[in-house]
C-alpha atoms as a PDB file:
ATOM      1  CA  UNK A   1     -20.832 -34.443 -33.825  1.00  0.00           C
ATOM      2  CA  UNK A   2     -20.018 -31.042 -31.961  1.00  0.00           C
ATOM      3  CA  UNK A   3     -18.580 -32.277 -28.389  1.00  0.00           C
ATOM      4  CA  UNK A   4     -19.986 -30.384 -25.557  1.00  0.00           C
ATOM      5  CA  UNK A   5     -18.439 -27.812 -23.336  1.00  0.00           C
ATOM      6  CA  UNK A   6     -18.864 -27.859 -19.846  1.00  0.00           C
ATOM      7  CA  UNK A   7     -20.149 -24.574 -18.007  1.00  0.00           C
ATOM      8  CA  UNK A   8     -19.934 -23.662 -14.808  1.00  0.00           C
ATOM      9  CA  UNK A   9     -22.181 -20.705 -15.412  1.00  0.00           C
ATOM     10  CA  UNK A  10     -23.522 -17.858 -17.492  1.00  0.00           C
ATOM     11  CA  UNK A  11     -24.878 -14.463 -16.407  1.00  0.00           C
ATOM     12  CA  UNK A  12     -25.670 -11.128 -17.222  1.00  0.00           C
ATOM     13  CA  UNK A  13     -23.846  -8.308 -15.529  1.00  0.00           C
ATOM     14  CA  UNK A  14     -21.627  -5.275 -15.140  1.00  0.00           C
ATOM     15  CA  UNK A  15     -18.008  -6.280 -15.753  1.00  0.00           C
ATOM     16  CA  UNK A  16     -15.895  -5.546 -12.399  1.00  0.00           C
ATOM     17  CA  UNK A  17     -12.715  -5.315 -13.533  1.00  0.00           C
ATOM     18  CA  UNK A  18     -10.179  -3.875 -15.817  1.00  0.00           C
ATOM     19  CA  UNK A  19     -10.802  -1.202 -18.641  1.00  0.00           C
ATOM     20  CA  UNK A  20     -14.296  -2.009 -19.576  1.00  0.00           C
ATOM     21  CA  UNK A  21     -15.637  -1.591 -15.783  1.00  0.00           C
ATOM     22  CA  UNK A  22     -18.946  -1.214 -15.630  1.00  0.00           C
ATOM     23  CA  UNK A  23     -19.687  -2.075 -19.321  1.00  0.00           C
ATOM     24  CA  UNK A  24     -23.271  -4.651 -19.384  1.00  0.00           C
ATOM     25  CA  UNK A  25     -22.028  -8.114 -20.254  1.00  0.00           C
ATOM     26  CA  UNK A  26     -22.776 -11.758 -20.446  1.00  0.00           C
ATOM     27  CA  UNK A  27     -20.393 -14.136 -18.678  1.00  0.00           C
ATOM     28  CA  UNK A  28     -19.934 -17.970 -19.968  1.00  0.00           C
ATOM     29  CA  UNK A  29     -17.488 -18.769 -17.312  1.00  0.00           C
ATOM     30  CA  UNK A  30     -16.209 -22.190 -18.620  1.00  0.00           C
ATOM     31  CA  UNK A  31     -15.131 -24.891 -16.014  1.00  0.00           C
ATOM     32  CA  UNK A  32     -12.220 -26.750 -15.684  1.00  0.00           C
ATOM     33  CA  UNK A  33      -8.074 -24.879 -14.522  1.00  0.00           C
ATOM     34  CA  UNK A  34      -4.312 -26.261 -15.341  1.00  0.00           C
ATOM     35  CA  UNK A  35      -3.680 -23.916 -12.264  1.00  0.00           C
ATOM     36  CA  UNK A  36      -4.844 -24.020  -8.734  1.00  0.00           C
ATOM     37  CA  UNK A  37      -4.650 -20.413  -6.964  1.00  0.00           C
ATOM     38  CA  UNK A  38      -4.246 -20.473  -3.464  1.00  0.00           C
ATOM     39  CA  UNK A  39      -6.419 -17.774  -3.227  1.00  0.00           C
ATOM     40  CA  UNK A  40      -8.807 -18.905  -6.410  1.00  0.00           C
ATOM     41  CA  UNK A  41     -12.048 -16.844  -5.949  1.00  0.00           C
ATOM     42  CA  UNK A  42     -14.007 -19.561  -8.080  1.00  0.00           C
ATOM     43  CA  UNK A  43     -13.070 -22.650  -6.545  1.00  0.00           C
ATOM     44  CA  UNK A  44     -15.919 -23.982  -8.225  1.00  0.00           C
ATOM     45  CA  UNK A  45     -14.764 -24.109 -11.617  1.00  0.00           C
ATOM     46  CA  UNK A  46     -11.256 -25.093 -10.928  1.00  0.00           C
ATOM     47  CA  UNK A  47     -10.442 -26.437  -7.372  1.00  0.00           C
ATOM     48  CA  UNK A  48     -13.854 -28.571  -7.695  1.00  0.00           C
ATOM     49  CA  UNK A  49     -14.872 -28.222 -11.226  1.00  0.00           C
ATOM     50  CA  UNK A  50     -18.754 -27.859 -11.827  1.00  0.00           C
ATOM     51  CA  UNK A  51     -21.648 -27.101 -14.399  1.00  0.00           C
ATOM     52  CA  UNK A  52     -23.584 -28.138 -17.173  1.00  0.00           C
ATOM     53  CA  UNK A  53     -22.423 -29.604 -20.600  1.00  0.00           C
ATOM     54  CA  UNK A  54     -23.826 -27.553 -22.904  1.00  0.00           C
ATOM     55  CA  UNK A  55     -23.367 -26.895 -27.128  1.00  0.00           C
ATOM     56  CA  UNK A  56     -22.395 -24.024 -28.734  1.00  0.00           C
ATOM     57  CA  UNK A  57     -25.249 -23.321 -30.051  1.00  0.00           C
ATOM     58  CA  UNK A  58     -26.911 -23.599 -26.308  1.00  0.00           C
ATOM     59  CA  UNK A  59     -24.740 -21.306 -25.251  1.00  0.00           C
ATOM     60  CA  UNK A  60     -25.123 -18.665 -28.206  1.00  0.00           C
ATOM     61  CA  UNK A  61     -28.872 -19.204 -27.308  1.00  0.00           C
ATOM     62  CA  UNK A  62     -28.404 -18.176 -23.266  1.00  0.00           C
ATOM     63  CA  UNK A  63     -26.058 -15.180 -24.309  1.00  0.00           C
ATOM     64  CA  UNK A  64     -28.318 -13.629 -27.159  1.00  0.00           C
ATOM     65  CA  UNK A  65     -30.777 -13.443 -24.393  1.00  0.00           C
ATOM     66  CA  UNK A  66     -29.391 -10.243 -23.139  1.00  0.00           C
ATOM     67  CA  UNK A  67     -29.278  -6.969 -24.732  1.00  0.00           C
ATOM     68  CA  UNK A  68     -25.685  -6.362 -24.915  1.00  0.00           C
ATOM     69  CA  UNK A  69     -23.178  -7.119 -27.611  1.00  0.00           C
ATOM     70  CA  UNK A  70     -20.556  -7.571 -25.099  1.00  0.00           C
ATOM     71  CA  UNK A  71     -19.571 -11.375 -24.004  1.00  0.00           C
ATOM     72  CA  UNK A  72     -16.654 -12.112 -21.535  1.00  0.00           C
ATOM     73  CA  UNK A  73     -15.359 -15.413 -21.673  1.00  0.00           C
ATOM     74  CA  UNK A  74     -13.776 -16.781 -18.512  1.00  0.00           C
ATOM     75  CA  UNK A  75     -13.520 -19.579 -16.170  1.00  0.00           C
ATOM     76  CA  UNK A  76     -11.307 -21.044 -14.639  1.00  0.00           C
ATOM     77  CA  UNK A  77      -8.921 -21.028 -17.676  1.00  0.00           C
ATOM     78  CA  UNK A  78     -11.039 -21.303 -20.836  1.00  0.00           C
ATOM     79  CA  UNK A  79      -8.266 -21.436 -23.051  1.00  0.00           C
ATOM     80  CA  UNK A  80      -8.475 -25.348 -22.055  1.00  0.00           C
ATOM     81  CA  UNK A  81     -11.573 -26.016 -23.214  1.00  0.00           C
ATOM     82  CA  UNK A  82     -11.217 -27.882 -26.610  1.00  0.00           C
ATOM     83  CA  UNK A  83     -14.087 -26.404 -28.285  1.00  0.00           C
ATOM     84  CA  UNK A  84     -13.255 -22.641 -27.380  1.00  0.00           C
ATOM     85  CA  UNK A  85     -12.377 -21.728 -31.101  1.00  0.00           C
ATOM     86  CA  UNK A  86     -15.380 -23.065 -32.282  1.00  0.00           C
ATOM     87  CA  UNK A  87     -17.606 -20.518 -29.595  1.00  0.00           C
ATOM     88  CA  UNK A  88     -15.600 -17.886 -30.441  1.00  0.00           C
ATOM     89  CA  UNK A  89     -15.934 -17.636 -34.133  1.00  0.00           C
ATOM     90  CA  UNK A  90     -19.739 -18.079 -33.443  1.00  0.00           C
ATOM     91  CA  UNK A  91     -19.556 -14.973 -30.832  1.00  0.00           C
ATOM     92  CA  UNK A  92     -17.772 -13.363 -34.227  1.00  0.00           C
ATOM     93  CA  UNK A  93     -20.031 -14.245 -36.716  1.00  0.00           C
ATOM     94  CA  UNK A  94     -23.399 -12.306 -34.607  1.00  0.00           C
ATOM     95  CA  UNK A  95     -20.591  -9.593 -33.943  1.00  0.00           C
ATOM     96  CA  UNK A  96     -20.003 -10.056 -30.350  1.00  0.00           C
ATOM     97  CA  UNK A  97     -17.467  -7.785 -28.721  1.00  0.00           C
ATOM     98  CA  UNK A  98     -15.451 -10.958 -27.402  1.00  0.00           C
ATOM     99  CA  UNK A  99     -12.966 -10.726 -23.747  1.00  0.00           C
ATOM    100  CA  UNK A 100     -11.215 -13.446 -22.756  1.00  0.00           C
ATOM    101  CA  UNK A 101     -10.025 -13.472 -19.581  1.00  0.00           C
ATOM    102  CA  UNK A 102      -6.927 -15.921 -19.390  1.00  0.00           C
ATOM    103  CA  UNK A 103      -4.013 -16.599 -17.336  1.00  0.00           C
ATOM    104  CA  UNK A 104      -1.753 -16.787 -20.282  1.00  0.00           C
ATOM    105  CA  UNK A 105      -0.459 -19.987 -19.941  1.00  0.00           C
ATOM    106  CA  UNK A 106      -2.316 -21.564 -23.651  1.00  0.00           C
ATOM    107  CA  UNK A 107      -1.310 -19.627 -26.771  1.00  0.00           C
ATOM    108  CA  UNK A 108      -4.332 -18.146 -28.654  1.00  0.00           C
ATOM    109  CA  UNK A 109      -3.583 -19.804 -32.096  1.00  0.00           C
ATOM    110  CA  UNK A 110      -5.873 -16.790 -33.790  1.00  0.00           C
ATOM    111  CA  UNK A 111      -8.653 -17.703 -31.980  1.00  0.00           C
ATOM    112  CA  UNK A 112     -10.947 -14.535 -32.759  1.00  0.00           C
ATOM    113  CA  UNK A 113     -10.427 -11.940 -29.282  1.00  0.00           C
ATOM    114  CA  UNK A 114     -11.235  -8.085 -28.896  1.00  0.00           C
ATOM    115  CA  UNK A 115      -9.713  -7.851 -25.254  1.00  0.00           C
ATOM    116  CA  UNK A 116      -7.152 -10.287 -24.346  1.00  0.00           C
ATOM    117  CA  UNK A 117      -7.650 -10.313 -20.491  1.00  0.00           C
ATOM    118  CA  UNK A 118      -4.460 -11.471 -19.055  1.00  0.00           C
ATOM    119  CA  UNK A 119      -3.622 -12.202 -15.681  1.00  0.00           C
ATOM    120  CA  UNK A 120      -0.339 -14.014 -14.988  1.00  0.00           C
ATOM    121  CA  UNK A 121      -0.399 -15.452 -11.394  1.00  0.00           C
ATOM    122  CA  UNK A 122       2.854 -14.481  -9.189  1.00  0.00           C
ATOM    123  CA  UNK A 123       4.209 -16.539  -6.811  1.00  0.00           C
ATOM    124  CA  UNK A 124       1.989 -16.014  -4.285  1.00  0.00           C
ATOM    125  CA  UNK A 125      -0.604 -17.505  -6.172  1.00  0.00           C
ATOM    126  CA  UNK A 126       1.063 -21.316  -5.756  1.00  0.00           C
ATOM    127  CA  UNK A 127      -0.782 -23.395  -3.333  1.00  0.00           C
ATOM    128  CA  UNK A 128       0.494 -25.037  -0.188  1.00  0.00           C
ATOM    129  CA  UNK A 129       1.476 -28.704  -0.647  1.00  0.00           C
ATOM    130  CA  UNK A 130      -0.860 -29.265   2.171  1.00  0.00           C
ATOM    131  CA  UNK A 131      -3.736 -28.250   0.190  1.00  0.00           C
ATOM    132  CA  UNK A 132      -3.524 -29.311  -2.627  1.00  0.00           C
ATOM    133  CA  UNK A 133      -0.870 -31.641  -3.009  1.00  0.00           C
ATOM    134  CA  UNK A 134       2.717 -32.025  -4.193  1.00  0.00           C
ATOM    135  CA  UNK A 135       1.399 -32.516  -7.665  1.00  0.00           C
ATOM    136  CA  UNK A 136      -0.600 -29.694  -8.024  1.00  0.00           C
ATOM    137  CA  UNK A 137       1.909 -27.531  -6.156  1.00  0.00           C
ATOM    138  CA  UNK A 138       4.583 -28.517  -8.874  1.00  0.00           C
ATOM    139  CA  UNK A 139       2.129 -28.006 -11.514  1.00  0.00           C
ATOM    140  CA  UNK A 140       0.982 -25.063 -10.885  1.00  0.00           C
ATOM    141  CA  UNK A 141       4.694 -23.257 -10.691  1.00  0.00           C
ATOM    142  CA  UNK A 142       5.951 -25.003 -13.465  1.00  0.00           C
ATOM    143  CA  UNK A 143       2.496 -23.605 -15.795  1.00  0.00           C
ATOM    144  CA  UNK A 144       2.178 -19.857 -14.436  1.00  0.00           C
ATOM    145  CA  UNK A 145       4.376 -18.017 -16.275  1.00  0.00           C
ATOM    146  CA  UNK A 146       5.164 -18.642 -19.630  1.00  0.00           C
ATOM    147  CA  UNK A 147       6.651 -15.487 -21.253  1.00  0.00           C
ATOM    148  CA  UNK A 148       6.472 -16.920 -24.910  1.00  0.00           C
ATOM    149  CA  UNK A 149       2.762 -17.313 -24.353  1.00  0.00           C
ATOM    150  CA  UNK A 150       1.942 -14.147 -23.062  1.00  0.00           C
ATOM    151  CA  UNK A 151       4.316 -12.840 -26.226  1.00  0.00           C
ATOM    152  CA  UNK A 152       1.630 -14.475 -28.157  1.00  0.00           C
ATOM    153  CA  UNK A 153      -1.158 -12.945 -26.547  1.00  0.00           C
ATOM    154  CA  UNK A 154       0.123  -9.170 -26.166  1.00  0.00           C
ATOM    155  CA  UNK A 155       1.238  -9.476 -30.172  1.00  0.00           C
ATOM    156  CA  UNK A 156      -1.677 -10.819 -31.534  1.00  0.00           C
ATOM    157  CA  UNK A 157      -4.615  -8.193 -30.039  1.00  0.00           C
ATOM    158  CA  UNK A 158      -5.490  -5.346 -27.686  1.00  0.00           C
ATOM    159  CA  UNK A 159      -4.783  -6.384 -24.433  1.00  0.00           C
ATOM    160  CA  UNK A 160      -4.679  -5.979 -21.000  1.00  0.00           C
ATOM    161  CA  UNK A 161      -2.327  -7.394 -18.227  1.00  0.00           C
ATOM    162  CA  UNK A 162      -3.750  -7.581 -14.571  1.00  0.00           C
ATOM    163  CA  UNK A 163      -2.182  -8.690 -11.711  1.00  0.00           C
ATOM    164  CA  UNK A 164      -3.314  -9.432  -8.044  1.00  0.00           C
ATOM    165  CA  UNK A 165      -1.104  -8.240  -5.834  1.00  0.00           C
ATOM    166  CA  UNK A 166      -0.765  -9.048  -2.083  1.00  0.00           C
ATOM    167  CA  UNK A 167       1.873  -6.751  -0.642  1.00  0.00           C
ATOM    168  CA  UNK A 168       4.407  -3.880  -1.542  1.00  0.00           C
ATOM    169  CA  UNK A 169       6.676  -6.416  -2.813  1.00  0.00           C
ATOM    170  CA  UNK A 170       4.800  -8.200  -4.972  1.00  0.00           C
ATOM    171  CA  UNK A 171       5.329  -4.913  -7.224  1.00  0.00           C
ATOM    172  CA  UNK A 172       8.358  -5.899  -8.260  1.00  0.00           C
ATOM    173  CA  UNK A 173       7.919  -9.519  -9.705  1.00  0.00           C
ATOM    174  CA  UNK A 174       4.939  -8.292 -11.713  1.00  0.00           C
ATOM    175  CA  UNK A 175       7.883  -5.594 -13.369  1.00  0.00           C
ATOM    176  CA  UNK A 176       9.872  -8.851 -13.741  1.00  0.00           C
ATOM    177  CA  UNK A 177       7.033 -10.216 -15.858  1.00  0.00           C
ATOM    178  CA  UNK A 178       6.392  -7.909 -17.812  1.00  0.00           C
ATOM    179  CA  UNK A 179      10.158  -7.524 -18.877  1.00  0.00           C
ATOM    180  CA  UNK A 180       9.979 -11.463 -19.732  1.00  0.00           C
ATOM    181  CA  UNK A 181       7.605 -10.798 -22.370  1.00  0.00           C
ATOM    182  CA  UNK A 182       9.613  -8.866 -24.983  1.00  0.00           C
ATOM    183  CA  UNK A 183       6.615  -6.321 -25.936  1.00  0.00           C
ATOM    184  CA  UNK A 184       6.060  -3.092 -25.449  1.00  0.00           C
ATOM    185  CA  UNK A 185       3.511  -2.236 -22.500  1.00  0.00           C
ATOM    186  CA  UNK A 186       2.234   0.604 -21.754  1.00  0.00           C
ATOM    187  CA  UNK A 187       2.009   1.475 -18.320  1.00  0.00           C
ATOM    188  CA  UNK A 188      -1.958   1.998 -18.466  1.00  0.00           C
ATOM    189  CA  UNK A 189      -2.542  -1.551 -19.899  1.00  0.00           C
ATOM    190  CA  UNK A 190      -0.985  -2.991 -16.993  1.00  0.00           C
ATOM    191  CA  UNK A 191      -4.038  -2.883 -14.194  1.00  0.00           C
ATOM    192  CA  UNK A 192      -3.229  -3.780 -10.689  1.00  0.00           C
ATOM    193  CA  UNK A 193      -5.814  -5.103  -8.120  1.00  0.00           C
ATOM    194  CA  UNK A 194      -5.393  -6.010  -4.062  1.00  0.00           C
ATOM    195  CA  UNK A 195      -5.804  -9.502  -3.392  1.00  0.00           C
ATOM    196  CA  UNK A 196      -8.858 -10.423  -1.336  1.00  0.00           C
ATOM    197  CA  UNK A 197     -12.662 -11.470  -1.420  1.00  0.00           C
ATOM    198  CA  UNK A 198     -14.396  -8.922   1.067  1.00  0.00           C
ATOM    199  CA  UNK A 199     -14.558  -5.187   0.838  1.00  0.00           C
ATOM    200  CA  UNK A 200     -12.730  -4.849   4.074  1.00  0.00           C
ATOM    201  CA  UNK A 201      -9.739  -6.940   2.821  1.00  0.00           C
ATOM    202  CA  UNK A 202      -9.559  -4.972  -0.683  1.00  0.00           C
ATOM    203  CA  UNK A 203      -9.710  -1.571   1.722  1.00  0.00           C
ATOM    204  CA  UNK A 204      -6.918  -2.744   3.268  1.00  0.00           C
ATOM    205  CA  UNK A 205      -4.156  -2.860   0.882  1.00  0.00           C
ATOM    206  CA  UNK A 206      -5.767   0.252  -1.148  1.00  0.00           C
ATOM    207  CA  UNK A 207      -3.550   2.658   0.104  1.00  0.00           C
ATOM    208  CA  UNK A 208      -0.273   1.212  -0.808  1.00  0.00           C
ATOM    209  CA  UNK A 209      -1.517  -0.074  -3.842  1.00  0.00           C
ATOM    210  CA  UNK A 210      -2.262   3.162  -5.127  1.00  0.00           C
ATOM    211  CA  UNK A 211       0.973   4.262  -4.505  1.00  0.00           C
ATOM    212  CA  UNK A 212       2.625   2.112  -6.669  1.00  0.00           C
ATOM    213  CA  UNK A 213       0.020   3.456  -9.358  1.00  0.00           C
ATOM    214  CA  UNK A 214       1.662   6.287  -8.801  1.00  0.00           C
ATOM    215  CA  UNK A 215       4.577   5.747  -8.939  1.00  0.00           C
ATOM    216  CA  UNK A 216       4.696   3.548 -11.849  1.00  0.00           C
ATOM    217  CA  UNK A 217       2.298   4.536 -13.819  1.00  0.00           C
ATOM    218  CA  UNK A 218       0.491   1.497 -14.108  1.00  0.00           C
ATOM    219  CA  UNK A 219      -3.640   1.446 -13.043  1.00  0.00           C
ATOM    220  CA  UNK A 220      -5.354   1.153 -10.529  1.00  0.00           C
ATOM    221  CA  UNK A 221      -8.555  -1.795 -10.809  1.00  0.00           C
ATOM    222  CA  UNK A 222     -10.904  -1.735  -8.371  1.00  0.00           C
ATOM    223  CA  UNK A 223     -13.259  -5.049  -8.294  1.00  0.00           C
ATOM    224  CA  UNK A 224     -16.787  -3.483  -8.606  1.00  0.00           C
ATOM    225  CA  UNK A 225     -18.489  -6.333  -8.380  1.00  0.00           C
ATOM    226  CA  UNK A 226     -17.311  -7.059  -4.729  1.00  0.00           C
ATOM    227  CA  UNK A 227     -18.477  -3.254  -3.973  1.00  0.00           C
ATOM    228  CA  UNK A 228     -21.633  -4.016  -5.771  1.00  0.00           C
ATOM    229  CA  UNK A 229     -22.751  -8.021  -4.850  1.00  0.00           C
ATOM    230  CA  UNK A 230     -19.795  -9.204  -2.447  1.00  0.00           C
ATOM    231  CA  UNK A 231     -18.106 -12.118  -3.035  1.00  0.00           C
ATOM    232  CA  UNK A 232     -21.240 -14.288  -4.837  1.00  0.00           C
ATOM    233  CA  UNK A 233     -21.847 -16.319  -8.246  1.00  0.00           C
ATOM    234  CA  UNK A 234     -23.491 -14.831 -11.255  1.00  0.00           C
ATOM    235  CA  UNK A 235     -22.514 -11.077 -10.049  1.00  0.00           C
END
């Protein structure tokens, strides 16, 4: 018998980020994280996992729902969720345009992927011992980066690499990461976004951050749905 998945949420929205802004999608945001971002904007499906077991053919029943053939599958990490590959060929099968957003730290073993979504944390992302323990802390920056895996991802289908950046600096280790993979990238496919929850926070670090667009070549994200909802579920 088909074991269950269990899912935070699913919703029907614009996506917010990355090179299919403002395209109408479905979310199935899976929960359940091998990380723990200090600065995790969905706390509730990885600091505090939550939801609803559900089937995959509940959840193919939710998503056809909505008039859009585009499905983004996120989480959390939903690479970790053992019956992934089986949702995924289903979204194939009724010809789903399929993203997965993923940190890149589980290979993709051929699961079936239009966009691969990637966002590999830096280390600003690692969390305090103090909040969330020694264990997690150690976790977390052994599991972030893991260049062979993200060599997987960027070799295997169209892709996308986004990073969260925090300050000026933080420019530099994402160049560092990108040389660890061993693929070509080209500099449009690698989307940068400021760090923050609020509008005012992403204003703040919007100047700088363009610059190193700029300068690099790489893109410039913006996070829609903050502009559009604020920082709420199901946006």
């Amino acid at each position: 018998m088909e074991a269950p998945m269990l899912i935070c949420e699913i919703f029907y929205s614009v996506q917010g980020e990355g090179s299919l802004v403002g395209v109408p999608s479905v979310f199935v945001r899976t929960s359940g994280c091998n990380l723990r971002c200090t600065w995790c904007d969905t706390p509730y499906a990885s600091w505090k996992p939550e939801g609803t077991e559900m089937s995959v053919e509940e959840i193919l029943a939710v998503v056809n729902e909505h008039p859009t053939r585009f499905v983004v599958v996120t989480g959390g990490e939903p690479m970790i969720a053992k019956e992934m590959p089986q949702l995924l060929a289903a979204f194939r099968k009724q010809g789903k345009h399929i993203t997965i957003e993923t940190a890149g730290t589980v290979a993709p073993n051929g699961v079936p992927c239009d966009l691969a979504s990637i966002s590999p944390k830096l280390a600003h992302s690692t969390p305090a011992e103090e909040k969330g323990g020694k264990a997690w802390s150690e976790k977390h920056e052994r599991l972030r980066l893991q260049p062979e895996v993200l060599r997987a991802w960027c070799s295997a289908y169209d892709f996308q690499l986004k990073f969260v950046l925090a300050s000026e600096s933080d420019a530099d280790e994402a160049r560092a990461v990108i040389a660890s993979i061993g693929v070509d990238v080209p500099p449009e496919k690698v989307l940068l976004m400021p760090e923050g929850i609020t509008q005012e926070a992403l204003k703040a670090r919007q100047a700088w951050l363009v610059g190193v667009c700029k300068a690099t070549g790489w893109r410039y994200s913006p996070r829609l749905h903050i502009d559009l909802f604020g920082n709420k579920r199901g946006t």
